[in-house]
Protein backbone atom coordinates (compact mmCIF):
# COMPACT_ATOMS: atom_id res chain seq x y z
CA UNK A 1 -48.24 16.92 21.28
CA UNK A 2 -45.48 15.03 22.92
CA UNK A 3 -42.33 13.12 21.76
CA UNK A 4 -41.92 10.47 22.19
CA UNK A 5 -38.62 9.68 24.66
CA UNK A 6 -35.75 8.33 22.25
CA UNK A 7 -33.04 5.68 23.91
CA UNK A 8 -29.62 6.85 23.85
CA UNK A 9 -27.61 3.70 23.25
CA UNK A 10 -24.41 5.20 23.90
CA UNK A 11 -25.02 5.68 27.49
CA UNK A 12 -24.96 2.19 28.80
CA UNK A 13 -22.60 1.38 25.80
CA UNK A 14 -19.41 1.11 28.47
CA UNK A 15 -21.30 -0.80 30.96
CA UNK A 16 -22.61 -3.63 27.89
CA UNK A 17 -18.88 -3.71 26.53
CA UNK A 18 -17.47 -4.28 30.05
CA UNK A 19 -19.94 -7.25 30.80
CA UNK A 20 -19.13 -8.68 27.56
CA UNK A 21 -15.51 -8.58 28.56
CA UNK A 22 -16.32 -10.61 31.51
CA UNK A 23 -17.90 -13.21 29.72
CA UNK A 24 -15.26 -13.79 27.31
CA UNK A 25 -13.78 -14.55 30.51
CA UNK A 26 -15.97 -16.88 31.61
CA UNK A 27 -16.21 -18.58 28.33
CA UNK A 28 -12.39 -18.71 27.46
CA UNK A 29 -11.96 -20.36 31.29
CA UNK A 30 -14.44 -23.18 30.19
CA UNK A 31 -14.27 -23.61 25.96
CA UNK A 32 -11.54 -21.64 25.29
CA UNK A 33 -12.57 -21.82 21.39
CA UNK A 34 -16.07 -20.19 22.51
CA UNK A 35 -14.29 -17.33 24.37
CA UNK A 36 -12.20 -16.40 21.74
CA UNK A 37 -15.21 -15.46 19.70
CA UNK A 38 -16.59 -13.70 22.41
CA UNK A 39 -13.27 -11.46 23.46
CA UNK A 40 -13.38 -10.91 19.97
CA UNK A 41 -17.00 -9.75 19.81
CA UNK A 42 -16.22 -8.12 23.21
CA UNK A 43 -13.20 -5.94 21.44
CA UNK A 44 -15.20 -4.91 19.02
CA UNK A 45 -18.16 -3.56 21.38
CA UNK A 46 -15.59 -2.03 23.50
CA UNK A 47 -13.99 -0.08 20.50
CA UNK A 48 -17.02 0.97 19.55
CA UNK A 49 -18.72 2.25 22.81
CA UNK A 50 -15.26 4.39 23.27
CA UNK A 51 -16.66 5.69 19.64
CA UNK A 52 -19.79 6.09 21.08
CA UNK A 53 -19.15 8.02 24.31
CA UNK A 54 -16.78 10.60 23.16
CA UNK A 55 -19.17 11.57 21.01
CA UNK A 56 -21.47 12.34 23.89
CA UNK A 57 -18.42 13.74 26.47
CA UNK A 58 -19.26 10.54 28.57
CA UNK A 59 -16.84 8.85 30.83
CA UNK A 60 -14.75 6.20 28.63
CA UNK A 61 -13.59 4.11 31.47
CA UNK A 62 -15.66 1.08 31.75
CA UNK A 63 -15.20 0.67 28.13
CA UNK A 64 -11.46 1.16 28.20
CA UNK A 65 -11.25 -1.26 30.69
CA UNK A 66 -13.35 -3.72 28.58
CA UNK A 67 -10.55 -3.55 25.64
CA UNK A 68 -7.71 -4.60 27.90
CA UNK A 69 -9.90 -7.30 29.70
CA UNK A 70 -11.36 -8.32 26.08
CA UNK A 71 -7.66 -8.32 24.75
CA UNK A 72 -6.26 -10.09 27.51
CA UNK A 73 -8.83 -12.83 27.51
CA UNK A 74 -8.27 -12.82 23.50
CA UNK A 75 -4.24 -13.68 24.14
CA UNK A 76 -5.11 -16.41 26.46
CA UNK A 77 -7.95 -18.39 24.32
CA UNK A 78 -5.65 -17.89 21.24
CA UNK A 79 -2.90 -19.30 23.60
CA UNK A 80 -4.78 -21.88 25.31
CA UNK A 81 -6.85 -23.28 21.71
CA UNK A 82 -2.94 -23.55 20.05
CA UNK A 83 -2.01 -25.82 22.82
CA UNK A 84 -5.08 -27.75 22.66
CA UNK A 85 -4.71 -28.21 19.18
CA UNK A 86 -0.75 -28.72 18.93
CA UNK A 87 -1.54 -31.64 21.91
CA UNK A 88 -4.38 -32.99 20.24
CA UNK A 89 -3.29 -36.33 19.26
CA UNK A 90 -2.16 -37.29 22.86
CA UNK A 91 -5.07 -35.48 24.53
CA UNK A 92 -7.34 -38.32 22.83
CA UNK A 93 -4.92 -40.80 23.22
CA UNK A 94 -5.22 -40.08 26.98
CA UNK A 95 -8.99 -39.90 27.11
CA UNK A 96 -9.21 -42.94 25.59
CA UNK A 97 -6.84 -44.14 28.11
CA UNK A 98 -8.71 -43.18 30.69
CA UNK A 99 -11.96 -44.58 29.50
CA UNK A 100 -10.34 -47.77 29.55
CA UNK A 101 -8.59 -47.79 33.17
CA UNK A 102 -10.95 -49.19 35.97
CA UNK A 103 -8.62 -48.77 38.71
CA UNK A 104 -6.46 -45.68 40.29
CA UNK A 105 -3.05 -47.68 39.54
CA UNK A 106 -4.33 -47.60 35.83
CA UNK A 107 -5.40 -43.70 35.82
CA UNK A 108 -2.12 -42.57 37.23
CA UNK A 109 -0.20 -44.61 34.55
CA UNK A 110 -2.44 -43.28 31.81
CA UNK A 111 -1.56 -39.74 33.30
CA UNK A 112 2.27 -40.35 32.99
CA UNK A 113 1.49 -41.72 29.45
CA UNK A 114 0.27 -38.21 29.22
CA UNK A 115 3.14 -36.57 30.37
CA UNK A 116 5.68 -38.67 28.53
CA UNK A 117 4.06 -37.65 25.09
CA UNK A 118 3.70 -34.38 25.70
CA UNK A 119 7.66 -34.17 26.55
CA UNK A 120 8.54 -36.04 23.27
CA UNK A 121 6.12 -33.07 21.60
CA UNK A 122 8.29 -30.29 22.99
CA UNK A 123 12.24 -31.09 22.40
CA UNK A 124 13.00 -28.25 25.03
CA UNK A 125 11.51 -29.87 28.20
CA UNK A 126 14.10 -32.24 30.25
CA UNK A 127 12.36 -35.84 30.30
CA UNK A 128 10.73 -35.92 33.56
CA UNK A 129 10.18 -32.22 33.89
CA UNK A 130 6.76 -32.07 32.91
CA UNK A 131 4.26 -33.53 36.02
CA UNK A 132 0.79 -32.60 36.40
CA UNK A 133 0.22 -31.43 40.05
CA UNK A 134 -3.55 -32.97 39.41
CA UNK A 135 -4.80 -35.70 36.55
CA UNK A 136 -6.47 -33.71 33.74
């Protein structure tokens, strides 16, 4: 009688936590509220294929290389979602703005509407200082 072959999960554990790194990156770089779930589903993966492959004497690379891309992507969605969230208010003030302007002259002033709330928001910036090198 044969057995039958078992799957060793561990092996391609590093590989799986690596990719998932990669799309936290892609996620956090398009819904940056999406890829913070995902770097911090990645993490955990990553943390636990290290687990995984010591336990077998595997090479931990790949997964130690999806923790810092996993945590790095985690401090930029965390970043990126506080921003979006402390600028809320003018954020939909501008894309109403914008829904509203028909011609360039009117989308360029509802950008520097932009930029003018967002400088009252942060009491460090110099008025004028903040200037979008492309309309949001």
């Amino acid at each position: 009688m044969t057995t039958p072959v078992q799957a060793r999960p561990a092996e391609g554990a590093g590989r799986r936590a690596l990719w998932l790194a990669f799309a936290s990156v892609v996620l956090t770089l398009m819904l940056p509220l999406a890829g913070l779930v995902m770097s911090i589903f990645a993490l955990i993966a990553s943390i636990r294929a290290i687990k995984a492959l010591r336990s077998m004497t595997r090479p931990v690379t790949p997964a130690v290389v999806g923790v810092v891309v996993a945590s790095l992507t985690l401090l930029i969605s965390v970043a990126v979602s506080a921003m979006q969230f402390y600028f809320s208010d003018e954020l939909a003030s501008y894309a109403e703005c914008r829904t509203g302007a028909g011609t360039v002259a009117a989308q360029s002033q509802c950008v520097e509407q932009l930029e003018r709330a967002m400088e009252k928001k942060m009491p460090f910036v110099q008025p004028g200082d903040v200037q979008f090198p492309f309309p949001p």
